[in-house]
Protein backbone atom coordinates (compact mmCIF):
# COMPACT_ATOMS: atom_id res chain seq x y z
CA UNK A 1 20.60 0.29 -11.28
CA UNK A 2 17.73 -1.60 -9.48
CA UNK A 3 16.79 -4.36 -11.93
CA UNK A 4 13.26 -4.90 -11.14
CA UNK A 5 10.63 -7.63 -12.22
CA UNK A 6 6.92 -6.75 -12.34
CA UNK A 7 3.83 -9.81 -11.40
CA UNK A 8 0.69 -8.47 -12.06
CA UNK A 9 -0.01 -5.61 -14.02
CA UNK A 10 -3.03 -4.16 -12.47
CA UNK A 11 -3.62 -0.61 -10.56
CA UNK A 12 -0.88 -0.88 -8.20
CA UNK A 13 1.66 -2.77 -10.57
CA UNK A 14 1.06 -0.21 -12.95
CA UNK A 15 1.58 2.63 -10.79
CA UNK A 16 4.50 1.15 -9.92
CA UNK A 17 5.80 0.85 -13.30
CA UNK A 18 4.88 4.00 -14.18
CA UNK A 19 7.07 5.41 -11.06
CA UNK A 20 10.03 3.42 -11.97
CA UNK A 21 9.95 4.82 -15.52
CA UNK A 22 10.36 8.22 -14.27
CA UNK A 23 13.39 7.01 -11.70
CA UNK A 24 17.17 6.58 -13.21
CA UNK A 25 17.82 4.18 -10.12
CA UNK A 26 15.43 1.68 -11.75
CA UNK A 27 15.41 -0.39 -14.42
CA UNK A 28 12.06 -2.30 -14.96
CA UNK A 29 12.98 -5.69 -17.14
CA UNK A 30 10.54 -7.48 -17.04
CA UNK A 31 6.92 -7.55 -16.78
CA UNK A 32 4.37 -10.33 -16.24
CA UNK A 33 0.77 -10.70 -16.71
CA UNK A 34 -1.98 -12.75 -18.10
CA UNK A 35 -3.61 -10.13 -20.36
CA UNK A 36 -3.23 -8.83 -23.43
CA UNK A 37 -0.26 -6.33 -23.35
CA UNK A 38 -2.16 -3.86 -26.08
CA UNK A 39 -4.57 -4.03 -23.61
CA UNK A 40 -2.59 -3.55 -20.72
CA UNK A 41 -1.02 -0.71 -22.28
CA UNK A 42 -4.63 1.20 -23.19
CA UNK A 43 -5.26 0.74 -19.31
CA UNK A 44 -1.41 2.31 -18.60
CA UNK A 45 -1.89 5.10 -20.80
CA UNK A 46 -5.64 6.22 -19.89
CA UNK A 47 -5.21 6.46 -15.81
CA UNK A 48 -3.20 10.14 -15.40
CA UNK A 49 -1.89 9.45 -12.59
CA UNK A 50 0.19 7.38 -14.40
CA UNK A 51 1.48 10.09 -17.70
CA UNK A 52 3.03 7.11 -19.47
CA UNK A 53 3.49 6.99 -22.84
CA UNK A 54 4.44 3.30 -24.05
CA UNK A 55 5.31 1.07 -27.45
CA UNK A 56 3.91 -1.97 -27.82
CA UNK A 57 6.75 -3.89 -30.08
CA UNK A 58 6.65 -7.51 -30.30
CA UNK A 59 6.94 -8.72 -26.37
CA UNK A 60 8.69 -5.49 -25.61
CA UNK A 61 7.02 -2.70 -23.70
CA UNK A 62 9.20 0.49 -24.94
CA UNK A 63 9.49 3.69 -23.21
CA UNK A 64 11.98 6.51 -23.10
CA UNK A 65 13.47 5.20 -20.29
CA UNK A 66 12.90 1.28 -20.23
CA UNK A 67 12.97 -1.76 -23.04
CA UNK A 68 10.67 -3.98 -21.06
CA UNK A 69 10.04 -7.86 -21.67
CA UNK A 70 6.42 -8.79 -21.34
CA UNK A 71 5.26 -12.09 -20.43
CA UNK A 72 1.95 -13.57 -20.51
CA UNK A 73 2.63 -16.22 -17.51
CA UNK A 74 0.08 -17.40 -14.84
CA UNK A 75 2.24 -17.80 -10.99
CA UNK A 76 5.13 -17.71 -9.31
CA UNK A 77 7.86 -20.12 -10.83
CA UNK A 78 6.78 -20.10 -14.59
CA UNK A 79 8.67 -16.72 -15.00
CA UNK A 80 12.90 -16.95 -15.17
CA UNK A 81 13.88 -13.92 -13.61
CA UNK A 82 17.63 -14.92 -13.72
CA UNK A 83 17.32 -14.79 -17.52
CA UNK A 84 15.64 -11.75 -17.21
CA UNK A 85 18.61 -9.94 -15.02
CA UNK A 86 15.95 -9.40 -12.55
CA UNK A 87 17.13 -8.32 -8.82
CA UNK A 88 13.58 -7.64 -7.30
CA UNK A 89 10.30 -9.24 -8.23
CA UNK A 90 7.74 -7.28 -7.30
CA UNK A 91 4.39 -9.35 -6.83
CA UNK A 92 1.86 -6.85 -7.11
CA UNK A 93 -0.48 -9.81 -8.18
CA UNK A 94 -2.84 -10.03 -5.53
CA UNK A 95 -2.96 -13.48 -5.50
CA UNK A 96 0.17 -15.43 -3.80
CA UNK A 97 0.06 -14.24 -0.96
CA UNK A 98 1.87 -17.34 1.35
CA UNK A 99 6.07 -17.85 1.85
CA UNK A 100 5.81 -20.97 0.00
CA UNK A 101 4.33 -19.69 -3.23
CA UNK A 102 6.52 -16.19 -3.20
CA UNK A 103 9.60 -18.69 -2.53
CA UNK A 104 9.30 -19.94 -6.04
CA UNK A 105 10.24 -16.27 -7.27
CA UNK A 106 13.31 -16.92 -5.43
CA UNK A 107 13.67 -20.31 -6.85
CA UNK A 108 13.45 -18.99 -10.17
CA UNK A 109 16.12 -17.00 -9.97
CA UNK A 110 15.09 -13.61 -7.93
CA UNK A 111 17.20 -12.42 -5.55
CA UNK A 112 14.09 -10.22 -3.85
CA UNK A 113 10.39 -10.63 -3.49
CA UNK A 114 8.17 -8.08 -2.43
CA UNK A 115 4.88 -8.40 -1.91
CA UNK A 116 2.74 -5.15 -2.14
CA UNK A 117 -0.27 -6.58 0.08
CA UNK A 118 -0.55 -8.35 3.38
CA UNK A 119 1.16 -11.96 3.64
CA UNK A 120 -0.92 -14.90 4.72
CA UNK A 121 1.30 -16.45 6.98
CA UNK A 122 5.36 -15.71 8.21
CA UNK A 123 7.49 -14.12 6.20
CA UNK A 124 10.89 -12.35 6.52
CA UNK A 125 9.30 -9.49 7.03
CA UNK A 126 6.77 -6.93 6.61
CA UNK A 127 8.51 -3.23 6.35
CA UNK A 128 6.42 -0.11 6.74
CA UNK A 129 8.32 3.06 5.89
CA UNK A 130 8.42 5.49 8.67
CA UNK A 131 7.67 2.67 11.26
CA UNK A 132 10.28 -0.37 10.80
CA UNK A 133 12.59 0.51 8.08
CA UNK A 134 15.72 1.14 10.29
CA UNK A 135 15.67 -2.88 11.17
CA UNK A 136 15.39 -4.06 7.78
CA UNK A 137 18.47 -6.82 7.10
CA UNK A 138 20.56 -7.81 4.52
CA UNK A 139 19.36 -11.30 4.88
CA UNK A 140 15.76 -10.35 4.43
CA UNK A 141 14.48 -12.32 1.13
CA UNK A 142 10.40 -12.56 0.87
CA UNK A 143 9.31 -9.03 2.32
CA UNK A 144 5.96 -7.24 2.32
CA UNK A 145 5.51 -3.56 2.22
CA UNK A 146 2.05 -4.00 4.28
CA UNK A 147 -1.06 -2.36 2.40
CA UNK A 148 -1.79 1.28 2.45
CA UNK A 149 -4.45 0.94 4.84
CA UNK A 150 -2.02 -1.09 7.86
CA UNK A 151 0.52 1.70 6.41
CA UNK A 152 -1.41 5.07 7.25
CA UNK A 153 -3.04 3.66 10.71
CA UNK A 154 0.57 2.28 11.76
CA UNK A 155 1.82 5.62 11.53
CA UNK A 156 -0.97 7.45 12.91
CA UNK A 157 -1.05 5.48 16.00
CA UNK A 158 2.42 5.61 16.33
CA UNK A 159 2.77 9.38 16.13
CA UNK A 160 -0.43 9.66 18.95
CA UNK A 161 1.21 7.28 21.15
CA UNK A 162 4.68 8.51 21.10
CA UNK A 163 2.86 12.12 22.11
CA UNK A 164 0.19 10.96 24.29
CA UNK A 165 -0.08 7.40 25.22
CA UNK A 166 -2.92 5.38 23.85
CA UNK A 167 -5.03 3.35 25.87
CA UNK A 168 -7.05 1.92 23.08
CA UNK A 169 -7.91 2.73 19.46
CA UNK A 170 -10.65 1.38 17.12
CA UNK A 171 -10.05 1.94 13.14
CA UNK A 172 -12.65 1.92 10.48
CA UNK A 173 -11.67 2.46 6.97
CA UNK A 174 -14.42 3.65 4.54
CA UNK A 175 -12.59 2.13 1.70
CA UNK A 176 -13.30 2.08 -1.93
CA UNK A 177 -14.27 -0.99 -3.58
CA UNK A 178 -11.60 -3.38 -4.90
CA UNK A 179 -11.02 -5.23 -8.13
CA UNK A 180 -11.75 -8.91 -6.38
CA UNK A 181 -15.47 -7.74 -5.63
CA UNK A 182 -18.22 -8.25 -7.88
CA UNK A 183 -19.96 -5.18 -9.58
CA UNK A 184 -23.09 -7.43 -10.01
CA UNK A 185 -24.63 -9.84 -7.36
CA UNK A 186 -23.12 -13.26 -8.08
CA UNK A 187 -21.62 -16.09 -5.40
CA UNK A 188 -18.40 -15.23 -4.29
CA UNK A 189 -15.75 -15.80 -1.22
CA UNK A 190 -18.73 -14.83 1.31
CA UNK A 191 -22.13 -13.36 2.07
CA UNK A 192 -21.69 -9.80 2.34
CA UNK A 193 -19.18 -9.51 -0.17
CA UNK A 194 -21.17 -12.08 -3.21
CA UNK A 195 -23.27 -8.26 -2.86
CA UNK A 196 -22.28 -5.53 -5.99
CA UNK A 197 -19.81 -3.42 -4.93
CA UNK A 198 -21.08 -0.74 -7.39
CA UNK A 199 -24.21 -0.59 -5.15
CA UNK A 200 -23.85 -1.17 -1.67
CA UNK A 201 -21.81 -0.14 1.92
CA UNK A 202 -20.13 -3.42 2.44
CA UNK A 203 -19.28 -4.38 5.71
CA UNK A 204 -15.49 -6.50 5.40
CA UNK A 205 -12.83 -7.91 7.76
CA UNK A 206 -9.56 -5.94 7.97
CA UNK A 207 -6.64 -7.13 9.37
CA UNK A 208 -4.21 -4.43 9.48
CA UNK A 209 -4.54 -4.39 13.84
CA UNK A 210 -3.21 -7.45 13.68
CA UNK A 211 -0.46 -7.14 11.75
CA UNK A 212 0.45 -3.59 13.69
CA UNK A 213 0.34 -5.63 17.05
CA UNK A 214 3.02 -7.60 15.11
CA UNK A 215 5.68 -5.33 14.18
CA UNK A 216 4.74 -2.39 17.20
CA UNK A 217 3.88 -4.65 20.13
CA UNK A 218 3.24 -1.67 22.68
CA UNK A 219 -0.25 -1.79 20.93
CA UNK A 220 -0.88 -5.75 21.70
CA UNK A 221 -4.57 -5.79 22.83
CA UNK A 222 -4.98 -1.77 22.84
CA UNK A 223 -6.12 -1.66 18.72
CA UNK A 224 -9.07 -3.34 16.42
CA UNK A 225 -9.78 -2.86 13.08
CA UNK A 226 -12.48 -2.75 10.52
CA UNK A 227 -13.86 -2.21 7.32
CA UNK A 228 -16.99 -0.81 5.26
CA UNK A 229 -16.10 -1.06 1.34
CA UNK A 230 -18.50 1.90 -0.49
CA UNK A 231 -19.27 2.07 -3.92
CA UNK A 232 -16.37 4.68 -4.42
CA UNK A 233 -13.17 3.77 -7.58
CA UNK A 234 -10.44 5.44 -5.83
CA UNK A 235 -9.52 7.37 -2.35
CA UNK A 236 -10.32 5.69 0.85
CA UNK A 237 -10.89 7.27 4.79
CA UNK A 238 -9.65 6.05 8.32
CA UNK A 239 -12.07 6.58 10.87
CA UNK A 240 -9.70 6.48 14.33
CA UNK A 241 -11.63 6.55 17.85
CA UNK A 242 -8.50 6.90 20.51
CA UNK A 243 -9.10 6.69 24.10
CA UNK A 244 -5.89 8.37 25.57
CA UNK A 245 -4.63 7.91 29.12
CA UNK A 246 -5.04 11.84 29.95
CA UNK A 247 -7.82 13.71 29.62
CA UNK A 248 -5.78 16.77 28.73
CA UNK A 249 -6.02 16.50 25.61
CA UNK A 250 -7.12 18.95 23.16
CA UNK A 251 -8.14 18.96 19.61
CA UNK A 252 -5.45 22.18 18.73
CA UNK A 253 -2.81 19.59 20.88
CA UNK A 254 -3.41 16.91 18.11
CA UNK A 255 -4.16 19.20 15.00
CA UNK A 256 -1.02 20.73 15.95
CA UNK A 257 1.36 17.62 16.45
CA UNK A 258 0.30 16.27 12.88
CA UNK A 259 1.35 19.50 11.59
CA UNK A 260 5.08 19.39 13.20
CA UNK A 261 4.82 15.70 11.86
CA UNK A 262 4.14 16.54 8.12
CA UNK A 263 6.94 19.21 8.12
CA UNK A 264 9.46 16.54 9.60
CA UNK A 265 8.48 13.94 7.15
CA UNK A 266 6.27 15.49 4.36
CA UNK A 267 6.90 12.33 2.05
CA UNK A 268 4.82 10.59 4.47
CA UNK A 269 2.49 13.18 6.05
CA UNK A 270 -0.04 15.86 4.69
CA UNK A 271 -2.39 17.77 6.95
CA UNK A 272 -5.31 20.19 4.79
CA UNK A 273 -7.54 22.00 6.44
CA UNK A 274 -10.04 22.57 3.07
CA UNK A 275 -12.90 20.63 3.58
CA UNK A 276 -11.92 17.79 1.38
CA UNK A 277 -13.28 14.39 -0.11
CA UNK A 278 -12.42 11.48 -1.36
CA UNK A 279 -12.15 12.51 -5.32
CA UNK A 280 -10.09 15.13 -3.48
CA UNK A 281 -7.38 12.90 -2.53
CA UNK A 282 -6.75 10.99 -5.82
CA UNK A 283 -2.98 11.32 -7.00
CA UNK A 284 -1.48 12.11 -3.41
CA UNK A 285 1.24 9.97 -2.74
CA UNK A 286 1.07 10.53 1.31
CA UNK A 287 1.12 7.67 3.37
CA UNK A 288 -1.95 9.67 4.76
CA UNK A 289 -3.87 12.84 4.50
CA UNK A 290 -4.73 14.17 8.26
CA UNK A 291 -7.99 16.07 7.59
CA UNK A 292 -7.47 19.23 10.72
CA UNK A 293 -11.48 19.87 10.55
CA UNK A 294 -12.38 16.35 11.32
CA UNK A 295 -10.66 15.94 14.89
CA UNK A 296 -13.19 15.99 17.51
CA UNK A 297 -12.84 15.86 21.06
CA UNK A 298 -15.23 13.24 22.73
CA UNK A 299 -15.87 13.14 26.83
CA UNK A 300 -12.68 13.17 29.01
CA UNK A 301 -10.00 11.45 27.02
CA UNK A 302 -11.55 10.20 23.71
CA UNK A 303 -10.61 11.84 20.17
CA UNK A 304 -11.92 11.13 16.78
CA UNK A 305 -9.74 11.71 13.90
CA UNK A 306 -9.96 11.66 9.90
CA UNK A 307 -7.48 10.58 7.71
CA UNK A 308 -7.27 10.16 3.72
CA UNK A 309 -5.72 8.28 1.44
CA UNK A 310 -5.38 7.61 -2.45
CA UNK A 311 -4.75 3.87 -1.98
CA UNK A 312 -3.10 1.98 -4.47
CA UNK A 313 -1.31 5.02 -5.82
CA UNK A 314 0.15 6.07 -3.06
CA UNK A 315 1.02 2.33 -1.67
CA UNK A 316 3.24 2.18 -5.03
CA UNK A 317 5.26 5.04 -3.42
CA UNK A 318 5.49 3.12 -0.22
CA UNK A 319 6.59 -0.25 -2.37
CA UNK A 320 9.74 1.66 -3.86
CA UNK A 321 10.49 3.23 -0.99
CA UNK A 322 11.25 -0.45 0.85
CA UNK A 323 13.04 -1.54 -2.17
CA UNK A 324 15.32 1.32 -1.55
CA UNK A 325 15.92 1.04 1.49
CA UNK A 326 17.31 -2.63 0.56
CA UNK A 327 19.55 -0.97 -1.49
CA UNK A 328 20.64 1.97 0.97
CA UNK A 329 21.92 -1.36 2.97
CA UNK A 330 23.21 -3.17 0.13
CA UNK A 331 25.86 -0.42 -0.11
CA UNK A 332 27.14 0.25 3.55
């Protein structure tokens, strides 16, 4: 089994949990969080998504499928995973988000971090299934499994460029709000964002073009990326304006390759044509959603597409999906 080792038990960690429990190639051993695990547990139980039913027993989160240690601990290094038996820490935290803090996982006794956001500065690597998995490496310790947002435009871009060749794309994600912005006015990390995310459009910085550039450099200087953060809990939208090199290009031509796409990898890819929202797209595990009724055609060679996503839920999918991959290579 995959001995695993939980940091931060919020929406994604518990998702995450919640997955494992439901997986015999898992075994979740530990957990580790600063609140209170009766609390923690309330939060588990009430999401759906989630349909886990948990004891609370002394410092022991008890399911039908796990006997988990909980640990009230604040960062990396105050947690022994070797004492533990833990094989993969998964830092769903939020909050360490450099090499030298995730090293101290390692130091503590973790064979494997993974980090389920975007890394501040180099790691080992950052893995995004259906992109880079086939040059993961043995030798690979701190890894990131990117954030669902750099997930579902890496693959969109990818599967429009292998088809069609793009000259240039700009991404905006209409994203819901997330748990480090404030629901009242109050000062925080910068203007726009010291605003209540319960009441406003939000402009905010995204970096997932950067990071694509990274690990797919046919797109260095072709792609740019935004944000607008909207008073919305859960489901999020990429915007894509693509400028193609031919102007041949048809709406049916790209409504149709997404379709062949989503048969050939349908853990990754949905297409709907039902007029959906964003309440519509909670508890879809897709990398993305490919809304057919939102492609327009624009001029010569310009196309605008819509794409959904449940993120945070269906990151958590994308999270185990590296890990397993790790082990898929562990064995050959």
């Amino acid at each position: 089994m995959i001995k695993v080792g939980i940091m931060g038990f919020g929406h994604i960690g518990r998702y995450i949990f919640s997955k494992m429990d439901k997986d015999s190639q898992f075994s979740v051993n530990a957990i580790c969080d600063i609140g209170n695990p009766d609390i923690l547990k309330y939060l588990l139980e009430s999401e759906s998504r989630n349909n886990c039913k948990v004891d609370v027993n002394g410092n022991y989160f008890i399911t039908q499928s796990n006997k988990t240690r909980f640990i009230n601990a604040v960062s990396p290094g105050d947690i022994p995973w070797d004492a533990l038996d833990v094989d993969w820490v998964i830092d769903a935290s939020g909050k360490y988000l450099s090499a030298l803090a995730l090293q101290k996982h390692l130091d503590a006794g973790a064979k494997k971090v993974i980090l389920t956001s975007l890394p501040d500065d180099n790691i080992d690597r950052i893995v995004i299934p259906g992109i880079n998995e086939n040059d993961i490496n043995k030798n690979d310790k701190i890894i990131s499994a990117g954030s669902s947002t750099t997930n579902a435009l890496a693959i969109l871009l990818n599967i429009l460029d292998n088809a069609f060749k793009i000259n240039f794309a700009n991404m905006m994600t209409i994203h819901s709000y997330t748990s480090e912005q404030p629901l009242q006015d109050m000062a925080w990390v910068d203007f726009r964002r010291s605003r209540s995310a319960a009441e406003n459009i939000i402009p905010n910085k995204n970096k997932s073009a950067d990071i694509i550039q990274e690990i797919i450099p046919k797109f260095k200087n072709k792609i740019m990326s935004s944000a607008l953060n909207v008073p919305v809990q859960f489901g999020s939208m990429l915007d894509l304006t693509t400028v193609f090199e031919s102007n041949k290009i048809t709406v049916d031509d790209v409504n149709n390759l997404l379709i062949k796409e989503s048969n050939k990898f349908p853990e990754l890819i949905k297409t709907v044509e039902d007029p959906i929202v964003s309440s519509d797209v909670i508890g879809m595990s897709e990398t993305i959603v490919f809304d057919l009724k939102g492609t327009l055609k624009i001029g010569e060679n310009m196309i605008k597409t819509l794409s959904w996503y449940d993120n945070g839920f269906n990151h958590a999918s994308r999270v185990i999906d590296v890990i397993l991959a790790y082990n898929q290579l562990e064995k050959k």
